[in-house]
Protein backbone atom coordinates (compact mmCIF):
# COMPACT_ATOMS: atom_id res chain seq x y z
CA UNK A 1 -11.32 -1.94 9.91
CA UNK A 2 -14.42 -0.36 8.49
CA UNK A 3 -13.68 3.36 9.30
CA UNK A 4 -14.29 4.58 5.60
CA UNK A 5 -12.24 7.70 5.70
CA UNK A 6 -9.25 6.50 7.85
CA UNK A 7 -9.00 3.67 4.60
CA UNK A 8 -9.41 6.08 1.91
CA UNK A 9 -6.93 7.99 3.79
CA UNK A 10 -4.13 4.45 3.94
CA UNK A 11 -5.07 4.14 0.50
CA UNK A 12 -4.39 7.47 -1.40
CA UNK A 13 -2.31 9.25 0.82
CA UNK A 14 -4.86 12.07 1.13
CA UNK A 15 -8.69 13.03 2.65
CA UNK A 16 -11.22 12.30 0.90
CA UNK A 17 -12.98 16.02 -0.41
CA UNK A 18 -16.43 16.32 0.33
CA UNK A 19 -17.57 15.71 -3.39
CA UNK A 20 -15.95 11.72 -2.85
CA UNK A 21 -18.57 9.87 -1.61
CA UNK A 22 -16.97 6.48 -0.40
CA UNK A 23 -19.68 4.32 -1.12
CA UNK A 24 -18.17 0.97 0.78
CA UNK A 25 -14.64 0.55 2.07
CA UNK A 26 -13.03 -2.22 4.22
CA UNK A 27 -9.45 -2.95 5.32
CA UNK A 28 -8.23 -6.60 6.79
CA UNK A 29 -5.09 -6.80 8.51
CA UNK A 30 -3.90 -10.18 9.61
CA UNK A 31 -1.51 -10.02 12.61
CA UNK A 32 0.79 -12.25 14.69
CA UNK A 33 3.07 -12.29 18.26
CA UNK A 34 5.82 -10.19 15.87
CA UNK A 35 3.34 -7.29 14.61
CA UNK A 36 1.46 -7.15 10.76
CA UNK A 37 1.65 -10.23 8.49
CA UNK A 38 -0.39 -8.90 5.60
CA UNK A 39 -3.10 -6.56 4.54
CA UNK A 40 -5.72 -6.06 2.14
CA UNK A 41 -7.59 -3.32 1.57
CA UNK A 42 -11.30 -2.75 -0.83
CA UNK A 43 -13.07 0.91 -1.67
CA UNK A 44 -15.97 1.93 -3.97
CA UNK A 45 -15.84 5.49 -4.11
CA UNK A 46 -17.77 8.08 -6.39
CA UNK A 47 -15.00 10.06 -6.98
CA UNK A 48 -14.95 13.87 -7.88
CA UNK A 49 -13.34 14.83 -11.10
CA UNK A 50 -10.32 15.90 -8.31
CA UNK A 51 -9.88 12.61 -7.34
CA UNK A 52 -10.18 10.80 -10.89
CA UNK A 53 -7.61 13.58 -12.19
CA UNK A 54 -5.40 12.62 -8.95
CA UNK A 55 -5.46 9.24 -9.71
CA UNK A 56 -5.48 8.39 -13.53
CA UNK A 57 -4.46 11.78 -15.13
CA UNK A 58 -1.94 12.87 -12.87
CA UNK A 59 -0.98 8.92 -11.96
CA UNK A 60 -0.21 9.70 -8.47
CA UNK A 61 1.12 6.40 -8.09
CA UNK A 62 3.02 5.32 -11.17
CA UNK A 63 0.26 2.81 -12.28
CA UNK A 64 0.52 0.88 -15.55
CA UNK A 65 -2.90 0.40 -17.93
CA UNK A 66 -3.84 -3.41 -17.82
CA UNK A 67 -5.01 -5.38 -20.25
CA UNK A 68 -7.57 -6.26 -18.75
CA UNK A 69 -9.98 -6.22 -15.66
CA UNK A 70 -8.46 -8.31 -12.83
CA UNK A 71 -10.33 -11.23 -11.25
CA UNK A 72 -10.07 -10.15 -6.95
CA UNK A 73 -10.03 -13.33 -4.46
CA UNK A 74 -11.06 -12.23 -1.52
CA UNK A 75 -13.20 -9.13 -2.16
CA UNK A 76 -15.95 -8.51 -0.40
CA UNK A 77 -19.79 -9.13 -2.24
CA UNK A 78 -19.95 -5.55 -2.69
CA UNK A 79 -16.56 -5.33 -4.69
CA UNK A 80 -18.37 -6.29 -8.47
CA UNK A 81 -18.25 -4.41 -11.81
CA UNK A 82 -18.36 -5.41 -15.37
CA UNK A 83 -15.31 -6.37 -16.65
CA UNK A 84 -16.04 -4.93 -19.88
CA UNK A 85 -16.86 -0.85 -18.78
CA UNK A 86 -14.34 -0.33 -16.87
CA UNK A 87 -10.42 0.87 -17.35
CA UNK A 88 -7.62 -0.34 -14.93
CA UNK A 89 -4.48 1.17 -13.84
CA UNK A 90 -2.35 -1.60 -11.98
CA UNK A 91 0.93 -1.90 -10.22
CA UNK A 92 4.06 -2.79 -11.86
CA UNK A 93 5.31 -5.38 -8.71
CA UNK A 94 2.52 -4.80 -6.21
CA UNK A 95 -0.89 -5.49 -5.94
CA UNK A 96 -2.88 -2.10 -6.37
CA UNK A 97 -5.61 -1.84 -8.32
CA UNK A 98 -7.44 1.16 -9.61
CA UNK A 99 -10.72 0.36 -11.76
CA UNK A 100 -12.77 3.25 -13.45
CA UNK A 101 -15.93 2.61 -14.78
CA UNK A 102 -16.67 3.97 -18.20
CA UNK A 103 -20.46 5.06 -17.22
CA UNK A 104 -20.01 7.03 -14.76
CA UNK A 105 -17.58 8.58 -12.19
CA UNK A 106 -17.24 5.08 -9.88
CA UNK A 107 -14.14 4.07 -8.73
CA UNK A 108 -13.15 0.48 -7.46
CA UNK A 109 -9.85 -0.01 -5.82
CA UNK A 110 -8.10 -2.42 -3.86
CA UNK A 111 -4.11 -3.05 -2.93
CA UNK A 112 -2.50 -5.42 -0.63
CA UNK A 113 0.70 -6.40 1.01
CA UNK A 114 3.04 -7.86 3.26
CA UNK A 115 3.54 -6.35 6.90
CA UNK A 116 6.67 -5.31 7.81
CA UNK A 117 9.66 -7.55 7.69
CA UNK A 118 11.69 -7.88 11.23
CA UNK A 119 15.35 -5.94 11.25
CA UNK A 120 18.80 -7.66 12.76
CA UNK A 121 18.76 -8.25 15.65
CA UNK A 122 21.25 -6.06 17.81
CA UNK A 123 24.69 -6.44 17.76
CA UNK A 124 25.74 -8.05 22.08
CA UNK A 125 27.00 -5.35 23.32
CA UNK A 126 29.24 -7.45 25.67
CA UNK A 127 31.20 -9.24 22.60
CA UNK A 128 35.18 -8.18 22.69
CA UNK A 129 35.42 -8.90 18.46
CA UNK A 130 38.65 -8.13 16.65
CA UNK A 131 38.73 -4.54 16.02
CA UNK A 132 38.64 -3.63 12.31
CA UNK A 133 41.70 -3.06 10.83
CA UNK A 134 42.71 1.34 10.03
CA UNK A 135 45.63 3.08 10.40
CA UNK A 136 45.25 4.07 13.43
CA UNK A 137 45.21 1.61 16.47
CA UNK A 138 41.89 1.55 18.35
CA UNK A 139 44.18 1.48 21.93
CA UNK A 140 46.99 3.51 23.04
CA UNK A 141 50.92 2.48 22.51
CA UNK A 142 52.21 0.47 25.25
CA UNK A 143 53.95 2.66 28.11
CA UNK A 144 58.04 2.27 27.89
């Protein structure tokens, strides 16, 4: 998917105002006969003070500061930044990434996932199981 604002829109939860100018965006979704295996998502975004304040300040998504700038596998050849002028806000147990630069108002990001994981099946609605036990009996008392 390469619709810019329909990503920036999966990925914050929000439109983009007009003074974000998504500079590159691209989401992959990876499917099979059951419905979405995984995605992956990549923006570069000069972002209004809004958005920054949104995103760091605010910490719309309850990011942690890492250590340091993350390596990404996978990204696209457009994804690059200097690992030493930027700042990064990470997920605790997933795999956002939020990376301010330190020049200027740029803003890399990327998160990915799992798809959704199948439910139980449904209970047969033909089975006769044991009723659970209660005080009260599921049938009516036999007729004298």
């Amino acid at each position: 998917m390469t619709d810019a604002e329909e990503i920036f829109k999966k990925a914050f939860w929000r439109r983009p105002s007009p003074a974000d100018q998504i500079q590159h965006a691209e989401r992959h979704e990876w499917r099979d006969a059951d419905g979405l295996e995984r995605w992956q998502w990549f923006l570069v975004v000069s972002a209004s003070p809004e958005l920054i304040k949104y995103l760091r300040d605010d910490n719309a998504f309850g990011l942690v500061p890492a250590s340091e700038a993350p390596v990404v596998t996978e990204a696209p050849g457009w994804f690059q930044f200097k690992r030493e002028e930027v700042t990064v806000l990470r997920s605790r147990h997933a795999g956002m990434r939020l990376i301010f630069s330190t020049s200027d108002n740029t803003l890399y990001a990327t998160d990915s996932g799992r798809g959704f994981t199948k439910g139980a099946p449904e209970p047969s609605s033909t089975s006769q199981g044991a009723q659970p036990p209660g005080r009260i009996p599921s049938s009516p008392p036999p007729k004298p």
